[in-house]
Protein backbone atom coordinates (compact mmCIF):
# COMPACT_ATOMS: atom_id res chain seq x y z
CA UNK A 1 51.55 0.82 51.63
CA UNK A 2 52.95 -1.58 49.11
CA UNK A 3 49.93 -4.20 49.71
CA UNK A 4 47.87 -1.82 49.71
CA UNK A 5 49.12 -0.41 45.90
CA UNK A 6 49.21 -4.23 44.83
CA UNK A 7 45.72 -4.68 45.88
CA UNK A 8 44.15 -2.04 44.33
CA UNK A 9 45.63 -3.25 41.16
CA UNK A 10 44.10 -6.97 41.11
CA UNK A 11 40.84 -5.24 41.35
CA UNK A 12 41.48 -2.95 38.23
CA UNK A 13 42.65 -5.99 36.15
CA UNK A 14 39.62 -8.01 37.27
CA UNK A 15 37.11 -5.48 36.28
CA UNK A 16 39.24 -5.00 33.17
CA UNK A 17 38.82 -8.70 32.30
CA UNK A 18 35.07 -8.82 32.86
CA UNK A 19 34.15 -6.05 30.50
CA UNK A 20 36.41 -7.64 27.57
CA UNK A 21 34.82 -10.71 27.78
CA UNK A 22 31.78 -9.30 27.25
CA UNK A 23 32.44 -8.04 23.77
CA UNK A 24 34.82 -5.03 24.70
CA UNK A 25 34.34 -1.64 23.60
CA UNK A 26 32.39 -0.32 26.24
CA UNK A 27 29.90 -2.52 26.49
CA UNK A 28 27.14 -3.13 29.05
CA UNK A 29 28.31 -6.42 30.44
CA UNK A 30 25.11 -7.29 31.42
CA UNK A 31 24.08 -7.29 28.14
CA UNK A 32 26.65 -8.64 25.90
CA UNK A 33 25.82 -11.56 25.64
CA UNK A 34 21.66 -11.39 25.36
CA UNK A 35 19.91 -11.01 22.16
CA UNK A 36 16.29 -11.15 20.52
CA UNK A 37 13.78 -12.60 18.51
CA UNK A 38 10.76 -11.64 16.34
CA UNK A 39 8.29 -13.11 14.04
CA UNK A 40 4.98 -13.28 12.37
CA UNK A 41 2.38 -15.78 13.15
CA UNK A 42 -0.68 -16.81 10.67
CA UNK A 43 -3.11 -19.03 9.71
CA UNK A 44 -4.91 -19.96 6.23
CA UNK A 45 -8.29 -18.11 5.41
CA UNK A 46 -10.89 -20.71 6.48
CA UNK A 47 -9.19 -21.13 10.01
CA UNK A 48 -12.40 -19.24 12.39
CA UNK A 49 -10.25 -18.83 15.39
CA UNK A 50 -8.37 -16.57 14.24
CA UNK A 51 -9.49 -12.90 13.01
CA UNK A 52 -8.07 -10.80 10.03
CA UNK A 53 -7.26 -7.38 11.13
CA UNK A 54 -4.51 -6.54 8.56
CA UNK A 55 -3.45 -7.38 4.31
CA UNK A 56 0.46 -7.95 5.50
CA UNK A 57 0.12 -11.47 5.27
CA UNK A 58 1.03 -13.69 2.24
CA UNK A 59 -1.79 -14.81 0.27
CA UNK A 60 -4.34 -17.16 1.10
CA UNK A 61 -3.64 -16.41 4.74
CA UNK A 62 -4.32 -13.87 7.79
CA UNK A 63 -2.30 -12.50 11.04
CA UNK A 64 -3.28 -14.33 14.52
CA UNK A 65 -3.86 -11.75 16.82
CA UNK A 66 -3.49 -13.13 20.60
CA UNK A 67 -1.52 -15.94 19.89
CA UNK A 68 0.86 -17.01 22.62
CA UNK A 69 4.58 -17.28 22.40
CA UNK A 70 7.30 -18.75 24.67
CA UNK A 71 10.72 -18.37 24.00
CA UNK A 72 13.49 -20.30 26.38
CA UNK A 73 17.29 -20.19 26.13
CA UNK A 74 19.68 -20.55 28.67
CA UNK A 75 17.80 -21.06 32.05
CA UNK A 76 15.17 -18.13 31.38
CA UNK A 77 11.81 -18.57 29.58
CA UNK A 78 9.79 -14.98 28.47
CA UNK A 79 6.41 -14.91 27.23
CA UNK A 80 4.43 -12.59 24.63
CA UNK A 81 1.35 -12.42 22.55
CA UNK A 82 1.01 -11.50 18.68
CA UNK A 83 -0.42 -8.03 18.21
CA UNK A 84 -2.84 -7.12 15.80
CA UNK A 85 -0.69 -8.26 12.68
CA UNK A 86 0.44 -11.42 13.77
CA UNK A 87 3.70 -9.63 15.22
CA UNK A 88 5.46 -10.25 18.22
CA UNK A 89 9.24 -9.86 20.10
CA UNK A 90 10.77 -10.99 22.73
CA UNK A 91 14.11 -9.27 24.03
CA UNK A 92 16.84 -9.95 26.21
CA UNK A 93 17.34 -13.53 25.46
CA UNK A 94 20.51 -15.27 26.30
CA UNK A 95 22.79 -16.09 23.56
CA UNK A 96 22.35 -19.41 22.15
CA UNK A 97 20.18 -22.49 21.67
CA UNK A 98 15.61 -20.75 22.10
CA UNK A 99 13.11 -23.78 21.96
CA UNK A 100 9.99 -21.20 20.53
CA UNK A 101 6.56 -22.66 21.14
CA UNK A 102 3.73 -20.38 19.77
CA UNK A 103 -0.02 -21.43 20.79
CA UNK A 104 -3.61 -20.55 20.15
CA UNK A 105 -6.53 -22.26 21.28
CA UNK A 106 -8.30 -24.51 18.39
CA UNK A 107 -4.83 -24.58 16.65
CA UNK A 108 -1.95 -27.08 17.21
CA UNK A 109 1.04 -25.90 18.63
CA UNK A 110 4.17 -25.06 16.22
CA UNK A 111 7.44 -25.03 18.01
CA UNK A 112 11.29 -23.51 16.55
CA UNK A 113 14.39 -24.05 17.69
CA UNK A 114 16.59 -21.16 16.66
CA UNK A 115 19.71 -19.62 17.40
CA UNK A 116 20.33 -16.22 19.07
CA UNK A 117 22.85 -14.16 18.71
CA UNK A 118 24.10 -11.39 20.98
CA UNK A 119 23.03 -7.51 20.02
CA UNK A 120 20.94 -9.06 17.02
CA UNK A 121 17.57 -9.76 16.46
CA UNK A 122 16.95 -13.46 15.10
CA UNK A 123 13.18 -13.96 12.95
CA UNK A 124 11.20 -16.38 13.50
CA UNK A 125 10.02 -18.69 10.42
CA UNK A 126 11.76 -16.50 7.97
CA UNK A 127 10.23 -13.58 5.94
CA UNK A 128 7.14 -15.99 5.47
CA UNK A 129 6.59 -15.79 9.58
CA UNK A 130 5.00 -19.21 11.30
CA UNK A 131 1.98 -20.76 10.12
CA UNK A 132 -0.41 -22.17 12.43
CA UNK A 133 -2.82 -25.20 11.41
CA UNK A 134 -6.35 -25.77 13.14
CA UNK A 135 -6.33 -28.81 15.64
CA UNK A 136 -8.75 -30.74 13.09
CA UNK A 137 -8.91 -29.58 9.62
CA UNK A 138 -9.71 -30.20 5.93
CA UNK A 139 -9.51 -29.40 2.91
CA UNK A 140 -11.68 -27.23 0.30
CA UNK A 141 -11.84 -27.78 -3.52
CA UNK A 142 -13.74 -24.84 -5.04
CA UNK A 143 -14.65 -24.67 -9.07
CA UNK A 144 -16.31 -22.35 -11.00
CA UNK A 145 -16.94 -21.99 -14.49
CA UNK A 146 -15.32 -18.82 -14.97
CA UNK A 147 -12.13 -17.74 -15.10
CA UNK A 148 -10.59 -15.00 -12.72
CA UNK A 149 -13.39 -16.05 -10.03
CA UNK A 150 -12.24 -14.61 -6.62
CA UNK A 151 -12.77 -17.06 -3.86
CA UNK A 152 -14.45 -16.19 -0.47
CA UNK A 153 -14.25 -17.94 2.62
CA UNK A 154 -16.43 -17.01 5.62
CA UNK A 155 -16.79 -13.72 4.57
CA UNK A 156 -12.87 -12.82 3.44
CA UNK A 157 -11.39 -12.82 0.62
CA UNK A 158 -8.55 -16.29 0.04
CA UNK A 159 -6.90 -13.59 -2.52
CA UNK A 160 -7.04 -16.32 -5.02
CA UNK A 161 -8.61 -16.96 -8.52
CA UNK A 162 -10.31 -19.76 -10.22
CA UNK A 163 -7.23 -20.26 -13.34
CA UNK A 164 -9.43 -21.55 -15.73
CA UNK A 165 -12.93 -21.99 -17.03
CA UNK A 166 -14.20 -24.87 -15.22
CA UNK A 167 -10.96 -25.50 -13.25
CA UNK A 168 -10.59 -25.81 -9.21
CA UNK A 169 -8.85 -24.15 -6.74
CA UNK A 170 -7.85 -26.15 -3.57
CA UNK A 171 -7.21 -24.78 0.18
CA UNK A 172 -5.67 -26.71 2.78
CA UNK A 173 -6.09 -26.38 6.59
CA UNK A 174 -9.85 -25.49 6.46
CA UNK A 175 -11.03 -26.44 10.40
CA UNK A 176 -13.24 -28.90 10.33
CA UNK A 177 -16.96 -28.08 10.63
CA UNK A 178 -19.17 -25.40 8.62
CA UNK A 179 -18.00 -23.10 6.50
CA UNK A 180 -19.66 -20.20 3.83
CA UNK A 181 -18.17 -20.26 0.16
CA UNK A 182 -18.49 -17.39 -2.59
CA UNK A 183 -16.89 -16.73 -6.03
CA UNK A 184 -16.86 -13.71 -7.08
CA UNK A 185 -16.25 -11.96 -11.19
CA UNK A 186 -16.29 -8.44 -11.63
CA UNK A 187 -19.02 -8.14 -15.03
CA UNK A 188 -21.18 -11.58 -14.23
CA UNK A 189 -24.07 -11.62 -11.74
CA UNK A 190 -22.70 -12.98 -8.19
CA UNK A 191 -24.00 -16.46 -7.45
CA UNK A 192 -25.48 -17.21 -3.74
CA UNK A 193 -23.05 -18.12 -1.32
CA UNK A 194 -23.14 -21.81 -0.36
CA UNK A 195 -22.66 -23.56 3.16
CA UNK A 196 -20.09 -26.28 3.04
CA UNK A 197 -19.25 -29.06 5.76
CA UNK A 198 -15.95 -29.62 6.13
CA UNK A 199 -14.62 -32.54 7.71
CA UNK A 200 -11.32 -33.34 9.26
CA UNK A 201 -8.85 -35.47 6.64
CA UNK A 202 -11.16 -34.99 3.73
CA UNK A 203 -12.06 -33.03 0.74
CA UNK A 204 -15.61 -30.70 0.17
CA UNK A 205 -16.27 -30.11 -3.16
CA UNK A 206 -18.51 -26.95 -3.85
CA UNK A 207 -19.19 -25.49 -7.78
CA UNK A 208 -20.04 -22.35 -8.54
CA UNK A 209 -22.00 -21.12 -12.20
CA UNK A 210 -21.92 -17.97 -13.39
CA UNK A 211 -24.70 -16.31 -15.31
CA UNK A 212 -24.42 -14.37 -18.51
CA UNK A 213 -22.62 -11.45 -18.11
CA UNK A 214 -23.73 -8.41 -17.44
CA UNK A 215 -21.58 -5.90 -18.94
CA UNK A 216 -23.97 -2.79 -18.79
CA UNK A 217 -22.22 -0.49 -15.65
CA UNK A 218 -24.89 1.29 -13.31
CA UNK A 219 -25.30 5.55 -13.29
CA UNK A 220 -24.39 7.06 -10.41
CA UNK A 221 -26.21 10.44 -9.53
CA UNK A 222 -24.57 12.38 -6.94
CA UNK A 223 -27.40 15.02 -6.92
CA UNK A 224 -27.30 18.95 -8.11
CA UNK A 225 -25.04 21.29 -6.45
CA UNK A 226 -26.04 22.74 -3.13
CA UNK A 227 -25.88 25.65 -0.73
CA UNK A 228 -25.63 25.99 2.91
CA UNK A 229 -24.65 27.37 5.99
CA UNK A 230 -21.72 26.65 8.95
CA UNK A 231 -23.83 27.60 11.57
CA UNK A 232 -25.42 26.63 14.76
CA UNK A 233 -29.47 26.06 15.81
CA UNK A 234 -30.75 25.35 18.96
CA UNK A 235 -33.10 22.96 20.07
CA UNK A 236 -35.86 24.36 22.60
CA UNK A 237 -37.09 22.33 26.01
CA UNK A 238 -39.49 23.68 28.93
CA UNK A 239 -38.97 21.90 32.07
CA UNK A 240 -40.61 22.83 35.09
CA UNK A 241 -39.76 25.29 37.50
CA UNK A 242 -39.31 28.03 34.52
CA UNK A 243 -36.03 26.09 33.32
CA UNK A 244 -35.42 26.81 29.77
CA UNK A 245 -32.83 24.35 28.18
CA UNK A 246 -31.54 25.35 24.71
CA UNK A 247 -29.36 22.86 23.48
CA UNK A 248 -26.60 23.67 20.29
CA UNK A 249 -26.60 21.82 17.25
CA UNK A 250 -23.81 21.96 14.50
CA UNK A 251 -26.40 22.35 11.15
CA UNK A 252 -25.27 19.50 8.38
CA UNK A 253 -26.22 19.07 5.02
CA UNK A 254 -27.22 15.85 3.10
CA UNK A 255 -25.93 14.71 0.08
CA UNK A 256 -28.60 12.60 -2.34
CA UNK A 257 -27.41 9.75 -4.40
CA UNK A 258 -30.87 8.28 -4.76
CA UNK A 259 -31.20 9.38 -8.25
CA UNK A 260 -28.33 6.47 -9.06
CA UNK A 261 -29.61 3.41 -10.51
CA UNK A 262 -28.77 -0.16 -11.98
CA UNK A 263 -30.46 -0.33 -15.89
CA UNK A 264 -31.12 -3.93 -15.53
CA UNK A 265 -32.97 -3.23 -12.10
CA UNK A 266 -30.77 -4.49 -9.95
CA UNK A 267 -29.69 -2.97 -6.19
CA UNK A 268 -26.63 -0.65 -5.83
CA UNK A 269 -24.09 0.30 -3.54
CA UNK A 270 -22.36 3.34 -2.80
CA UNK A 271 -18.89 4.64 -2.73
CA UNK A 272 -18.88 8.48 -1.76
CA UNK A 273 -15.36 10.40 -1.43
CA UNK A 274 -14.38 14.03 -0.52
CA UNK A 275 -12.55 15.13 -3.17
CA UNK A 276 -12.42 19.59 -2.16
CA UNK A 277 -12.97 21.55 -0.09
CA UNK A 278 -12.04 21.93 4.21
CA UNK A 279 -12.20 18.37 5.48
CA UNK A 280 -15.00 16.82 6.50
CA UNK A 281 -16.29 13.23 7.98
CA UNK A 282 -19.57 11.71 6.26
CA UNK A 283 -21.60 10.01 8.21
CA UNK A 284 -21.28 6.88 5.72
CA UNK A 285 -19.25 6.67 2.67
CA UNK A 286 -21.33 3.76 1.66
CA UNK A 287 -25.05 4.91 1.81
CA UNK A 288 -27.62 7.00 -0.47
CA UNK A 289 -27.93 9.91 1.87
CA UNK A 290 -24.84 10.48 3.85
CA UNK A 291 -24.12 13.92 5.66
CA UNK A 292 -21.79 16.26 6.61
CA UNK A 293 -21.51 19.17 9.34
CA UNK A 294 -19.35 22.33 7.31
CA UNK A 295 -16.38 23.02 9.45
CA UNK A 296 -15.89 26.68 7.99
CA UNK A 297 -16.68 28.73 5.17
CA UNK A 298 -15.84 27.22 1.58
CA UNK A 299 -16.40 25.12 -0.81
CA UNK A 300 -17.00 21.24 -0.55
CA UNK A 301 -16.99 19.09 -3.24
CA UNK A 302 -17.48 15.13 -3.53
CA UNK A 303 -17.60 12.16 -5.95
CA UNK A 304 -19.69 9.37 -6.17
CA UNK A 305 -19.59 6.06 -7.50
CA UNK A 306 -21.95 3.19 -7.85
CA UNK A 307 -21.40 -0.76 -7.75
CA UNK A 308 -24.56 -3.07 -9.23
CA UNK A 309 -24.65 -6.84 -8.27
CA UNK A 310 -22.32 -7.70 -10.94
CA UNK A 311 -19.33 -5.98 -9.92
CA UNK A 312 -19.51 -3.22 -12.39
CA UNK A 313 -19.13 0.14 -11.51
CA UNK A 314 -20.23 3.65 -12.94
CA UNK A 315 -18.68 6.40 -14.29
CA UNK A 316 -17.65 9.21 -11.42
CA UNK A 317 -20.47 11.56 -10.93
CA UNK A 318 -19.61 14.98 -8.95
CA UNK A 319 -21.55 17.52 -6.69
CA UNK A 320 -20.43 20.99 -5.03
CA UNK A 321 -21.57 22.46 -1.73
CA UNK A 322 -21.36 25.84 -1.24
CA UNK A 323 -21.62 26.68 2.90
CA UNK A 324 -21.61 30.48 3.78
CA UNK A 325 -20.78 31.89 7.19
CA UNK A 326 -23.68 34.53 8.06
CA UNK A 327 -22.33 37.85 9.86
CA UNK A 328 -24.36 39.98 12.26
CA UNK A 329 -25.97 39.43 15.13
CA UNK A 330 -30.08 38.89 16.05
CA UNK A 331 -32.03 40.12 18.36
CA UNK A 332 -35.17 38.36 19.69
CA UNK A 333 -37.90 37.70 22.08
CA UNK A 334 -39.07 34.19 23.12
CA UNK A 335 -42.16 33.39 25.09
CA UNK A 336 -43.12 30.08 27.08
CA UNK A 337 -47.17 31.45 27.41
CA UNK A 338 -46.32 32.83 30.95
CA UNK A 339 -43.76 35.71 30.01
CA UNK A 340 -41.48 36.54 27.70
CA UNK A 341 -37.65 37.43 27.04
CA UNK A 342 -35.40 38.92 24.79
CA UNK A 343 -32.37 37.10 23.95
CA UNK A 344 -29.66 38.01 21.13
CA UNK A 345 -27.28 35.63 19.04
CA UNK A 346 -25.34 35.91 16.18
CA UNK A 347 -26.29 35.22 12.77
CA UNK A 348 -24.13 31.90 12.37
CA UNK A 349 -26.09 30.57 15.80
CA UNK A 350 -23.09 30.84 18.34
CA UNK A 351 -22.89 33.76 21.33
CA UNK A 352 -26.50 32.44 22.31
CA UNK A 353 -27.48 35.32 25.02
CA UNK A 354 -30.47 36.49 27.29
CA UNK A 355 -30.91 40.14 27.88
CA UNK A 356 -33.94 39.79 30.46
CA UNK A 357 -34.59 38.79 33.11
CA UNK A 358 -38.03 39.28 35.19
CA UNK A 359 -41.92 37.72 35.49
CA UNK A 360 -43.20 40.83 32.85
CA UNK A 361 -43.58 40.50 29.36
CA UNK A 362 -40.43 41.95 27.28
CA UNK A 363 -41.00 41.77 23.00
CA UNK A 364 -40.49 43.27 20.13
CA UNK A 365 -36.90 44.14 20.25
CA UNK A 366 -35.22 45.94 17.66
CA UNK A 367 -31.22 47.45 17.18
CA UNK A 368 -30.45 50.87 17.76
CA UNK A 369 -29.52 52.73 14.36
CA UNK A 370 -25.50 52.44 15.34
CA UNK A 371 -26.58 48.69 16.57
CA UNK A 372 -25.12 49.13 20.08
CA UNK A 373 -28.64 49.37 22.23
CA UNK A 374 -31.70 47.39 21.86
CA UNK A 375 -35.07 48.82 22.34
CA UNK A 376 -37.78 46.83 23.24
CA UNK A 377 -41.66 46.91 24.59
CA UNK A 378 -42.14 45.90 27.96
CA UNK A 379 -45.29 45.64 30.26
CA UNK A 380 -44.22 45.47 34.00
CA UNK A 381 -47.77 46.54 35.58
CA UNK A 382 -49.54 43.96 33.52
CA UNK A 383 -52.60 46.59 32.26
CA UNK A 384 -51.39 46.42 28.29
């Protein structure tokens, strides 16, 4: 009995032992002494591997979605890719001395050593996350001679401005091969983009001029107020074998911005916005002659705004749609040459119903004066 008591003991101070060492407090030993890390990952505007799918990055560069990081500290190496802002983490890290290695193909690798700490999460690069540089790359010197030019590279926006009249505006780790420049000045005409070679360890030069300006802003025309219904039509098809198919359709009503126009000739584009009414989805927010489908009885009203080829834009132009809800309920007769059938639906197009069926001739329906029955003319022997 005494061994026994003495035993029993050992084992309590043993476990005792363990689960101070690992940080006391309750706890999980298995996890006292594992941390994390996290980061950003991007590249400069210019780089074509990679794609911009979000504005969190600093300026002048874009997120790396798909990029490829290895973390390994302590015996264990973990694995992850950057999501669709350039973010990633890795957990349950042991404590310690991580050799980070993040990769994408047609950029050179950029490796971190950092130190992680246990129950904390340790970032990667700083605030200003870990920049990635193309495997051969360039530079781009870009001048203009206006000031407040806005710089595009293949399409996106660098985020930076020409300072200066006449001054340049130089980007680093462009990947070597062909690239499309554009400036851009809200008030001057736009000029054409250019194609530009750029080769790896040297400088392309490419110069923008600007026009005169054109300061005169388009008119935007959103139309005259409407009227219409939330309703339903159908959509009529004969197949063989005396199969009628009526297929729903939710009625919509176009809007008309065509009447907009630039006084010095030039094309538009559009900017429409709901700005009353139940909410709807245009079809496009960006063309002439968008529609909607009325999702119930009300009210919907909408802005326009139009954009000539000099960055101006109009003044705000606004329409009204008024869509009404019809109550009651119809009562009809459809033929397909052979026979014919009366059918009933109600006045807004849903409850689509047939009444008859047979080979005879059934027409001319009409509602009973307390509009419960339906009388109708019928010719089952076929001598009318």
């Amino acid at each position: 009995m005494i061994r026994r008591t003495i035993l029993t003991g050992v084992i309590a101070l043993t476990i005792c032992l363990l689960t101070s060492c690992g940080g006391g407090g309750g706890t999980n030993p298995s996890m006292a002494l594992y941390g994390s890390i996290e980061g950003y990952v991007y590249a400069a505007i210019g780089s074509e591997p990679a794609e911009r799918v979000a504005d969190a990055a600093p300026t002048g560069y874009k997120p790396v979605t798909g990029a490829s990081v290895n973390a390994s500290a302590g015996g264990a190496s973990k694995s992850t890719t950057t999501n669709s802002n350039g973010y990633y983490k890795i957990s349950a890290l042991p404590a310690g001395s991580c050799n980070v290695t993040i990769s994408k193909t047609g950029y050179a690798n950029k490796q971190y050593t950092v130190a992680v700490s246990a129950n904390s999460t340790t970032t990667v690069g700083g605030t200003g996350g870990a920049t990635l540089a193309p495997a051969a790359y360039g530079s781009l010197r870009v001048t203009a001679n206006v000031a407040g030019a806005e710089v595009i590279i293949d399409g996106e926006s660098t985020g930076f401005t020409i300072s200066s009249s006449g001054q340049y505006k130089t980007f680093s780790y462009i990947s070597a091969g062909s690239h499309t420049v554009g400036v851009e000045k809200s008030g001057y005409p736009t000029p054409a983009e250019q194609n530009v070679e750029v080769s790896a360890g040297a400088t392309s030069n490419v110069t923008f001029v600007f026009g005169e300006p054109d300061l005169t802003p388009p008119v935007a025309d959103a139309g005259d107020d409407g009227k219409t219904f939330v309703a339903t039509y159908y959509t009529y098809q004969y197949q063989y074998g005396d199969v009628r198919d009526y297929t729903p359709h939710a009625n919509s009503y176009i809007l008309d911005g065509t009447g907009s126009y630039d006084s010095d000739g030039g094309s538009i584009s559009y900017l429409w916005t709901q700005t009353g009414g139940p909410s709807v989805q245009l079809s496009s927010n960006s063309i002439a002659k968008p529609s909607f489908t009325p999702s119930t009885e009300g009210t919907y009203a909408f802005s326009l705004k139009v954009r000539d080829e000099s960055g101006n834009w109009s003044n705000t132009d606004y329409i009204s749609v008024y869509a009404a809800q019809p109550t009651g309920k119809i009562v009809y007769y459809t033929s397909d040459g052979i026979d014919a059938e009366i059918r009933t639906v109600n006045a807004d197009g849903t409850s689509l119903a047939q009444l008859t069926y047979n080979s005879t001739t059934d027409r001319d329906p009409v509602w009973s004066p307390d509009g419960t029955k339906v009388f109708y003319a019928c010719n089952p022997t076929g001598t009318m």
